[in-house]
Structures are given as C-alpha cells and as structure tokens.
PDB file of N, CA and C in Angstrom:
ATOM      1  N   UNK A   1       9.745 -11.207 -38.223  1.00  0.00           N
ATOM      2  CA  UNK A   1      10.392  -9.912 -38.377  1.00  0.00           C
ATOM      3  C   UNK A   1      10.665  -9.355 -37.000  1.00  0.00           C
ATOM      4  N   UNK A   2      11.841  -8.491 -36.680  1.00  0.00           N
ATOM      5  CA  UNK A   2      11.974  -8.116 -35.887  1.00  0.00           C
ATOM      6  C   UNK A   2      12.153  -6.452 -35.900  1.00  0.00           C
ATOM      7  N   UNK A   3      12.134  -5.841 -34.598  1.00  0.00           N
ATOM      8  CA  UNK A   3      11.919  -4.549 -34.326  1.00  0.00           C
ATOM      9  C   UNK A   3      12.386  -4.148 -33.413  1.00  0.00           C
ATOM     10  N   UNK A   4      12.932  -2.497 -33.783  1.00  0.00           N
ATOM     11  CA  UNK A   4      13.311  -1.823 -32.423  1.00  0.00           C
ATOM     12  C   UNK A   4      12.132  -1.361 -32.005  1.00  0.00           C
ATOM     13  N   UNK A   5      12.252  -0.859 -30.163  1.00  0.00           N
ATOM     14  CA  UNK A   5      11.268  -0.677 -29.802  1.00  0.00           C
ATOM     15  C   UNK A   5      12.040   0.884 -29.413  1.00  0.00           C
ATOM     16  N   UNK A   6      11.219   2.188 -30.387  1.00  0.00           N
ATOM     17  CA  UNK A   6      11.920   3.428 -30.558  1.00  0.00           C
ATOM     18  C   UNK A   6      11.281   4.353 -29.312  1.00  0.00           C
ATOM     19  N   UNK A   7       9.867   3.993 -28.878  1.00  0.00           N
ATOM     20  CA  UNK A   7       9.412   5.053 -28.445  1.00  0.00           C
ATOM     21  C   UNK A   7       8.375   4.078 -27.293  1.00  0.00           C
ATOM     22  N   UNK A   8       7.907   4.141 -26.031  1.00  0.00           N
ATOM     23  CA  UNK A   8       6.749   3.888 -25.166  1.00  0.00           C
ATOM     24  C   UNK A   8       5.972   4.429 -24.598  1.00  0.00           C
ATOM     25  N   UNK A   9       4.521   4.948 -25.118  1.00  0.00           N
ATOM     26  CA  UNK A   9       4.069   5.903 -24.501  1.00  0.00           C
ATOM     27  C   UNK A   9       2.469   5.201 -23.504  1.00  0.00           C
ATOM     28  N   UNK A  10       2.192   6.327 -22.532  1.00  0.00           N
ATOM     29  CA  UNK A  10       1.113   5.808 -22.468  1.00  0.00           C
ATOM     30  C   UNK A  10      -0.279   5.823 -22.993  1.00  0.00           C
ATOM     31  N   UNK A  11      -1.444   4.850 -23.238  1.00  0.00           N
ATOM     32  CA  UNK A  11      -2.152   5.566 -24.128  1.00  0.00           C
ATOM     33  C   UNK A  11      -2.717   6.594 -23.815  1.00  0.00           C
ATOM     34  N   UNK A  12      -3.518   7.215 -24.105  1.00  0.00           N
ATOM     35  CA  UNK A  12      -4.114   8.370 -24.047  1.00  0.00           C
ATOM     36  C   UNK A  12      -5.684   8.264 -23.983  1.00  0.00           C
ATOM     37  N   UNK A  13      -6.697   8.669 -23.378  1.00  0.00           N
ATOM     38  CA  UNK A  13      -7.789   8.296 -23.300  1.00  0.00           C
ATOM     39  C   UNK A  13      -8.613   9.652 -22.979  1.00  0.00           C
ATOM     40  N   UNK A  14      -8.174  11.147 -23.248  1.00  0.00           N
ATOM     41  CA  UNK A  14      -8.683  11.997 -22.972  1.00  0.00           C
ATOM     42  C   UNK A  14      -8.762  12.076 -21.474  1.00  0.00           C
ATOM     43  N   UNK A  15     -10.333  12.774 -21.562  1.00  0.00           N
ATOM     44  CA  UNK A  15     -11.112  13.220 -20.331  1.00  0.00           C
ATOM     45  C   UNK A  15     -11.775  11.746 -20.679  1.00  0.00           C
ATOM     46  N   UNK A  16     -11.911  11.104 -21.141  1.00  0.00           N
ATOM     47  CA  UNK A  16     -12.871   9.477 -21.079  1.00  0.00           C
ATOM     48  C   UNK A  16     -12.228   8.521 -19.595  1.00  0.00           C
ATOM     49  N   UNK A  17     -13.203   7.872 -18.998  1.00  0.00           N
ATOM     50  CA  UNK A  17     -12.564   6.853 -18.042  1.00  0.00           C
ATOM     51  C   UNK A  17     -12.056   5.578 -19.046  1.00  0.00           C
ATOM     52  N   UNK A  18     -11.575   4.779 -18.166  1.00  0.00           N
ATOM     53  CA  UNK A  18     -10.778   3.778 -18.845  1.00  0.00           C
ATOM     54  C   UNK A  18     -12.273   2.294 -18.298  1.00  0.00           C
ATOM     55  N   UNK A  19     -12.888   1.686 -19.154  1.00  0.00           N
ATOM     56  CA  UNK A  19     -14.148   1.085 -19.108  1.00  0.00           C
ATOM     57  C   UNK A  19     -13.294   0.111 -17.719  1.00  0.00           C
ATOM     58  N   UNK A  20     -14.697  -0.792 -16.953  1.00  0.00           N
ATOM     59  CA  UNK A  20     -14.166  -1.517 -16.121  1.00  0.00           C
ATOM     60  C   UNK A  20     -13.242  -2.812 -16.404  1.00  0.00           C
ATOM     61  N   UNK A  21     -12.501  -3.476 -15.620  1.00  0.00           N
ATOM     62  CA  UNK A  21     -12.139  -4.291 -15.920  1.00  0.00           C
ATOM     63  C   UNK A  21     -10.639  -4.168 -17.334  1.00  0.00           C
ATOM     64  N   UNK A  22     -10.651  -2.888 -17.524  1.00  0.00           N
ATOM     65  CA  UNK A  22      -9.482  -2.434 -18.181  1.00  0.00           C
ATOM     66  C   UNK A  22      -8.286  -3.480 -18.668  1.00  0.00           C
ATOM     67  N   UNK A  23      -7.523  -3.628 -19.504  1.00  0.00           N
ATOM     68  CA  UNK A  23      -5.940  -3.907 -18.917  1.00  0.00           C
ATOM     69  C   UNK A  23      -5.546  -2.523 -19.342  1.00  0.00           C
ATOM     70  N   UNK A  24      -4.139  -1.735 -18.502  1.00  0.00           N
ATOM     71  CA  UNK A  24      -3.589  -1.022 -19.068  1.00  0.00           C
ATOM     72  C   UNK A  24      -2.573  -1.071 -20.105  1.00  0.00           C
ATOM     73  N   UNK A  25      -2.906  -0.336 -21.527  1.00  0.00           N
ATOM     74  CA  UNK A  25      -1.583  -0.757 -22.272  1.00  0.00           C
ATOM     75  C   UNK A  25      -1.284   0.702 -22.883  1.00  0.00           C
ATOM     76  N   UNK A  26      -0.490   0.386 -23.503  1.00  0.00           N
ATOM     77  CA  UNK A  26       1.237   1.433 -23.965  1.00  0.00           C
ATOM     78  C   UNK A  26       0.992   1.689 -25.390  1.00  0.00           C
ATOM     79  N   UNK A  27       1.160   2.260 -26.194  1.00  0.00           N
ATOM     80  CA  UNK A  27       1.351   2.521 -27.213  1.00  0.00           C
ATOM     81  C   UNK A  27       2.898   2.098 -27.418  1.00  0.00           C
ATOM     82  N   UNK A  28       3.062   1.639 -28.541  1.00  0.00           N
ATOM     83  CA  UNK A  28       4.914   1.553 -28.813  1.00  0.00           C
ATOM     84  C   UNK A  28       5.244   2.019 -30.107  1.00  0.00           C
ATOM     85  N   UNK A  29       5.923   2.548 -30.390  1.00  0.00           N
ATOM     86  CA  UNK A  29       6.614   2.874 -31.858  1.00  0.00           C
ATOM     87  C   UNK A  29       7.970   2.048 -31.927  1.00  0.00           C
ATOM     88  N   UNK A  30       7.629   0.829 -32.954  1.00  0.00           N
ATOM     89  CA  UNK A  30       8.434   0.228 -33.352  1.00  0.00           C
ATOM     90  C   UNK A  30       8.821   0.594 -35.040  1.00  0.00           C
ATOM     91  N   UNK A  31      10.304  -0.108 -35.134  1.00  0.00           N
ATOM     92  CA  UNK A  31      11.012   0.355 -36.574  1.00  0.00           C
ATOM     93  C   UNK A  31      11.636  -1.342 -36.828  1.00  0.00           C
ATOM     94  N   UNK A  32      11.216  -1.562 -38.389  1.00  0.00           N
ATOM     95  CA  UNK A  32      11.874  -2.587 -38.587  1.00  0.00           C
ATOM     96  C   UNK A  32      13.327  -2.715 -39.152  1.00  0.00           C
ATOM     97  N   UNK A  33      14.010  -3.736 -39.582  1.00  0.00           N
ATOM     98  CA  UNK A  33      15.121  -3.821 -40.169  1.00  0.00           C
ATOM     99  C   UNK A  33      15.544  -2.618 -41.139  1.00  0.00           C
ATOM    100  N   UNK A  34      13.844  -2.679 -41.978  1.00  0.00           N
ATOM    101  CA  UNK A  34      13.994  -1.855 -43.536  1.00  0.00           C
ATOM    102  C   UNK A  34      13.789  -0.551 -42.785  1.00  0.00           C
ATOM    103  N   UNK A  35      13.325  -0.180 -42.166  1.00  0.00           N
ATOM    104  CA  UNK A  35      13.388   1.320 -41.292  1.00  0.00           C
ATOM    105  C   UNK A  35      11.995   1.886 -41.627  1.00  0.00           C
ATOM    106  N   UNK A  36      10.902   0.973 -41.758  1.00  0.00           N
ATOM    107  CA  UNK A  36      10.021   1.381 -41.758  1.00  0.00           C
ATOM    108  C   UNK A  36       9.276   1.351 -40.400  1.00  0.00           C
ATOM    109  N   UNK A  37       8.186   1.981 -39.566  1.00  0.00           N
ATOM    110  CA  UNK A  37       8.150   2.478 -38.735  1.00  0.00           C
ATOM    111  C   UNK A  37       6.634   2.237 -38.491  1.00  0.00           C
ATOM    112  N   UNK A  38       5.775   1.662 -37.399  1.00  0.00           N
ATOM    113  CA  UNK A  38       4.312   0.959 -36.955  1.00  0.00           C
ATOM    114  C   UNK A  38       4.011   1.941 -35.199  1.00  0.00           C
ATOM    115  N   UNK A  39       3.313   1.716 -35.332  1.00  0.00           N
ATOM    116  CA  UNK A  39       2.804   1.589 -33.703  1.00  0.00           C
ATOM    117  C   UNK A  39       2.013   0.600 -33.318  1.00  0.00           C
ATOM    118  N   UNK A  40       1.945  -0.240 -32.187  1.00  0.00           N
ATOM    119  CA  UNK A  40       1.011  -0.945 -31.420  1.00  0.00           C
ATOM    120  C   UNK A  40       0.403  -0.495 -30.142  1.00  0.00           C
ATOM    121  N   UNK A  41      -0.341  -1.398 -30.138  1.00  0.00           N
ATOM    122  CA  UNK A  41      -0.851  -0.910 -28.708  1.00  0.00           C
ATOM    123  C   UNK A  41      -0.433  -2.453 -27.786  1.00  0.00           C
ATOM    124  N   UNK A  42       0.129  -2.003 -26.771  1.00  0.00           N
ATOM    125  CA  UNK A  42       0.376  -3.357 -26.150  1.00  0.00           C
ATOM    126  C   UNK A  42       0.119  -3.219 -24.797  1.00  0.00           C
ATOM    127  N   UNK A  43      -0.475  -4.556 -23.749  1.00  0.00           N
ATOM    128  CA  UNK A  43      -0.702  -4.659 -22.604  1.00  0.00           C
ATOM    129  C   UNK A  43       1.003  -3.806 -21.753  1.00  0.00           C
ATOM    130  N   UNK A  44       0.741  -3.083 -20.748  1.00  0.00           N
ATOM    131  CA  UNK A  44       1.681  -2.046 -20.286  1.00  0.00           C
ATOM    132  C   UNK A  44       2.284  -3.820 -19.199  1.00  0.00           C
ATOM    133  N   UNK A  45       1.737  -3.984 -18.537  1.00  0.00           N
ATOM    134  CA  UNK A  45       2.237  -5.366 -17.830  1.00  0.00           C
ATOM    135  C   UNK A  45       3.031  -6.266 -18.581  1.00  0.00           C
ATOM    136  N   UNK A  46       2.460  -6.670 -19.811  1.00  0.00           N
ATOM    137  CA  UNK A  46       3.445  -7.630 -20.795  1.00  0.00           C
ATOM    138  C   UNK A  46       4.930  -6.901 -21.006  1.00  0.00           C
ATOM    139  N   UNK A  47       4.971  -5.605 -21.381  1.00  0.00           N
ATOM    140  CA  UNK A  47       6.336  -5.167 -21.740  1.00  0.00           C
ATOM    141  C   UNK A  47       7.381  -5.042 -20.032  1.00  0.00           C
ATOM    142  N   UNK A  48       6.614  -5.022 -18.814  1.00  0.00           N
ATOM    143  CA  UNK A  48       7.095  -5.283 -17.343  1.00  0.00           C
ATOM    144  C   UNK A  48       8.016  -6.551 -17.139  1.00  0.00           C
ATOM    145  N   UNK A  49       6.953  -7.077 -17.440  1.00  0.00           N
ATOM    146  CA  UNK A  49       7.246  -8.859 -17.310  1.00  0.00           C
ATOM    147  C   UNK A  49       8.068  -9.739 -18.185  1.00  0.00           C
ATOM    148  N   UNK A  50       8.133  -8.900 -19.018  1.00  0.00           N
ATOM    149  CA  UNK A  50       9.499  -9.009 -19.974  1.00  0.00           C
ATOM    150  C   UNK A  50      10.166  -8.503 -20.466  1.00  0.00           C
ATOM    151  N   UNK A  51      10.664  -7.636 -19.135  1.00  0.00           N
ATOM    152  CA  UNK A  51      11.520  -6.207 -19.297  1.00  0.00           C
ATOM    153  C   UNK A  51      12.023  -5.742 -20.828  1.00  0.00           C
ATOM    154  N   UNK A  52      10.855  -5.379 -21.539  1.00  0.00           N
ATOM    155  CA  UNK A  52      10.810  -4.643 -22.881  1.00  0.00           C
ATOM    156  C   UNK A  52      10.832  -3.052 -22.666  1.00  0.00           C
ATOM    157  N   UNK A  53      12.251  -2.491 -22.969  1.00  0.00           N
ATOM    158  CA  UNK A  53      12.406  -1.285 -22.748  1.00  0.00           C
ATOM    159  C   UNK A  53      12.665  -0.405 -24.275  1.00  0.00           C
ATOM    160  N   UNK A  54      12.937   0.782 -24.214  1.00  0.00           N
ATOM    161  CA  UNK A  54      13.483   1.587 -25.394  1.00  0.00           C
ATOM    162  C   UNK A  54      14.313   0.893 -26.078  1.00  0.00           C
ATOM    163  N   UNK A  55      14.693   0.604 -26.963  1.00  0.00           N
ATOM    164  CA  UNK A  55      16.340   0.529 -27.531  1.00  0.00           C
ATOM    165  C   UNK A  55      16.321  -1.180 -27.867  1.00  0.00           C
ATOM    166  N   UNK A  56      15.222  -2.099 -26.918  1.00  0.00           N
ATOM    167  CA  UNK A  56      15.746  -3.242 -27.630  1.00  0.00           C
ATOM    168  C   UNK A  56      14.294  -3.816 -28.622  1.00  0.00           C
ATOM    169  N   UNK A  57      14.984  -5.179 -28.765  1.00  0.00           N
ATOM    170  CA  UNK A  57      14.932  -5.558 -29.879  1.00  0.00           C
ATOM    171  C   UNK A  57      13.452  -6.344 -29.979  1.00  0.00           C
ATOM    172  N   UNK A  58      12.829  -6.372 -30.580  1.00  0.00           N
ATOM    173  CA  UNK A  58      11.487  -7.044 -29.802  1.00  0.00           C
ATOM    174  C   UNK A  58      10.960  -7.887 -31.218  1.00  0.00           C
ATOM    175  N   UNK A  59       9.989  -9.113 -31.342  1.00  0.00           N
ATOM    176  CA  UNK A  59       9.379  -9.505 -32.722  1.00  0.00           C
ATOM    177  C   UNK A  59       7.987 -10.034 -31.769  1.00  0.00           C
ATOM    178  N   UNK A  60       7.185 -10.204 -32.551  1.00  0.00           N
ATOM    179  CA  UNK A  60       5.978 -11.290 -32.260  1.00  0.00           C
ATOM    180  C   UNK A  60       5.518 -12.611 -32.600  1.00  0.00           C
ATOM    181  N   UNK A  61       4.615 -13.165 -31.993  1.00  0.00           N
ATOM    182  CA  UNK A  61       4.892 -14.712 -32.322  1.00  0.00           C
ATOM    183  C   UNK A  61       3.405 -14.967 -33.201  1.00  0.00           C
ATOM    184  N   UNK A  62       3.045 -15.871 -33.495  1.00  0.00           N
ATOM    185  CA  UNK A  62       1.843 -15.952 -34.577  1.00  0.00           C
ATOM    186  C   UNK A  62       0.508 -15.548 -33.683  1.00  0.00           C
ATOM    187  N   UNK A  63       0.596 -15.628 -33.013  1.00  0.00           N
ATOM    188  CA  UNK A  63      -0.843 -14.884 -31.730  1.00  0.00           C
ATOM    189  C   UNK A  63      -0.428 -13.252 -31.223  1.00  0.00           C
ATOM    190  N   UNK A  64       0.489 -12.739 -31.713  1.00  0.00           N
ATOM    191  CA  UNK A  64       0.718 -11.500 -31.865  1.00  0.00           C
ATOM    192  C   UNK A  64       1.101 -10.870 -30.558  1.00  0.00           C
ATOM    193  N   UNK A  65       1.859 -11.756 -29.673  1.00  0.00           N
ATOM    194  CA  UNK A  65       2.333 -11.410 -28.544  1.00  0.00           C
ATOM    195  C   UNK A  65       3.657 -10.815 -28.559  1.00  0.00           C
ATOM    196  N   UNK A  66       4.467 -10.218 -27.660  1.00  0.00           N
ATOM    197  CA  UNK A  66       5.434  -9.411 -27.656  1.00  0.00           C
ATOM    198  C   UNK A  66       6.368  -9.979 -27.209  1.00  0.00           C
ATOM    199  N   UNK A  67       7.214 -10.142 -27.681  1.00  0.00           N
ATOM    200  CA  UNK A  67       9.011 -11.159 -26.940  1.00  0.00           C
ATOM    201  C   UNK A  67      10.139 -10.348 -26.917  1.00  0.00           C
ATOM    202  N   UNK A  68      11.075 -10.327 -25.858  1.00  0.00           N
ATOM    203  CA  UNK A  68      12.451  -9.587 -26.621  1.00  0.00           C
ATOM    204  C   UNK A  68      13.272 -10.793 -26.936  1.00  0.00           C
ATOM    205  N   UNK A  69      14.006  -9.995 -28.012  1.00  0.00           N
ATOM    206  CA  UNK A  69      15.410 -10.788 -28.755  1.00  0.00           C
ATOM    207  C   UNK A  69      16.218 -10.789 -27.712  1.00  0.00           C
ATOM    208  N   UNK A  70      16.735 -12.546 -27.450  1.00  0.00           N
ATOM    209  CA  UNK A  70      17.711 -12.897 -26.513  1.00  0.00           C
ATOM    210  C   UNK A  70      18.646 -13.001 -27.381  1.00  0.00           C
ATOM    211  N   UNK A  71      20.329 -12.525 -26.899  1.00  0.00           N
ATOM    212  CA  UNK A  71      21.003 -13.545 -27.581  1.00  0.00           C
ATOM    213  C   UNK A  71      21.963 -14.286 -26.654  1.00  0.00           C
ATOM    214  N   UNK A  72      21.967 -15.508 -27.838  1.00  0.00           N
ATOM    215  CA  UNK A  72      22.526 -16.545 -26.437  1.00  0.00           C
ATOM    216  C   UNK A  72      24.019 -16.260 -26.510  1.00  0.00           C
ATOM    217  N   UNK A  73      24.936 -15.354 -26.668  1.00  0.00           N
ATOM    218  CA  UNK A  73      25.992 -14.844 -26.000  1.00  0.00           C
ATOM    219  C   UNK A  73      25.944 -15.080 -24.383  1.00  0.00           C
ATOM    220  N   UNK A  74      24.809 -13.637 -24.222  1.00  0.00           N
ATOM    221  CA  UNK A  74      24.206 -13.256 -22.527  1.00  0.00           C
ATOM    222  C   UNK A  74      23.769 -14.410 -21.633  1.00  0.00           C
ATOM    223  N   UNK A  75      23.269 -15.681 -22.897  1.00  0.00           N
ATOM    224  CA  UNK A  75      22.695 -16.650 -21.742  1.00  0.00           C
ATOM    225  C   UNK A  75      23.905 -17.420 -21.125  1.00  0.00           C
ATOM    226  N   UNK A  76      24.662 -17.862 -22.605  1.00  0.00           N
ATOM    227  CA  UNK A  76      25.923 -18.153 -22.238  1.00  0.00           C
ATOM    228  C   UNK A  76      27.219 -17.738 -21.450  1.00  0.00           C
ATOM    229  N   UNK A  77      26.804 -16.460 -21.125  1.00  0.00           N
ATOM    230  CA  UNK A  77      27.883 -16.001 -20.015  1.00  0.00           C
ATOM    231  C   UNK A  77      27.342 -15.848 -18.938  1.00  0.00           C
ATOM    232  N   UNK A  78      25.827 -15.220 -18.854  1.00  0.00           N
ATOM    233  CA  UNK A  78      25.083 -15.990 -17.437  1.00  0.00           C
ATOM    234  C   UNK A  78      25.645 -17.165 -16.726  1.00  0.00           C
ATOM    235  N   UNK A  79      24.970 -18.121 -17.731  1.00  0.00           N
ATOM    236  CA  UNK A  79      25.419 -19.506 -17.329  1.00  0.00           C
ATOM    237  C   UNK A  79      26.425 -19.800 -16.537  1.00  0.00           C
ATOM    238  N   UNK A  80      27.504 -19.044 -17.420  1.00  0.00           N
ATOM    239  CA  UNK A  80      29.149 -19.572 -17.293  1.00  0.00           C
ATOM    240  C   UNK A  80      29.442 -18.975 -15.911  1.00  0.00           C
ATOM    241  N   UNK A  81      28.840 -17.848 -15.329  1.00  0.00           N
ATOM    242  CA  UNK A  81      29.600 -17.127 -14.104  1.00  0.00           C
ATOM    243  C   UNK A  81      28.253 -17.199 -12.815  1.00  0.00           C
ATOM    244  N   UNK A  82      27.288 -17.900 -13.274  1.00  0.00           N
ATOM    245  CA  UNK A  82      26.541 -18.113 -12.005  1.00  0.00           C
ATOM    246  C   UNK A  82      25.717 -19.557 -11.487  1.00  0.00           C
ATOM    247  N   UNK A  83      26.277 -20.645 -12.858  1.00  0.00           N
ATOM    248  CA  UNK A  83      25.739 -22.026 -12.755  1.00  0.00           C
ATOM    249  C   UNK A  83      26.862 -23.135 -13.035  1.00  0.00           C
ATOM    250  N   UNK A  84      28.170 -22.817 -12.214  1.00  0.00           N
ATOM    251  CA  UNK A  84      29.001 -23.487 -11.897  1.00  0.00           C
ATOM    252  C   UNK A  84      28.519 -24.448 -11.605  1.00  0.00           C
TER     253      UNK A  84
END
C-alpha cells in the first residue's frame, strides 16, 4: 500500500530528555489511496537520506522501513539527459 506523506512533525518529548544513545525521529501523518489517515513514528535521518518530504508518495517494505515512490518516467529522463 502506498501513502501520501501529509504532515512531518517533530516528536515531542515534553520537559523529558531524549534517553542516551537516542535516534531522532519524526512523527508523519500519512493518508492512503482510500483516504484513510495513520501516523508513524519514523527515524528523522531515514526520511533525509531519502529525501522523503510533504506531498510525496511513500509505502513500506515487509520490515517496515520507509521508501519513496519512484517513477521510472524521472529515471528515464535522468538517464536520457545525463548518461549519454
């Protein structure tokens, strides 16, 4: 299944410290096809590293990691205008 990614916040942890050894992560409000509507909590670095922003399209894989939707249009015109 796939999802927009509607909203990224950071989490929230009060007046509490964040324990040692932390990762920092994000809260996300995602919406699916049917327009029903989740939040996760996801590593804030993972959505960096795979420039996961507002607006696109994102699914997970069976270990519940975070991917964005490529489509190969973009790879295909990549390709075409920089791997002559």
């Amino acid at each position: 299944m796939k999802y927009i990614v509607k909203k990224i916040q950071e989490a929230d942890f009060g007046c509490e410290e964040r324990p040692e050894g932390y990762t920092p992560q994000v809260i996300i409000r995602l919406r699916d096809e049917a327009g029903h509507e989740i939040e996760m909590e996801v590593a804030d670095a993972d959505l960096y590293a795979k420039d996961i922003n507002e607006g696109d399209w994102v699914y997970f894989d069976k270990d519940n990691q975070i991917y964005k939707e490529v489509h190969l249009i973009n790879e295909f015109l990549f390709d075409k205008k920089f791997k002559k």
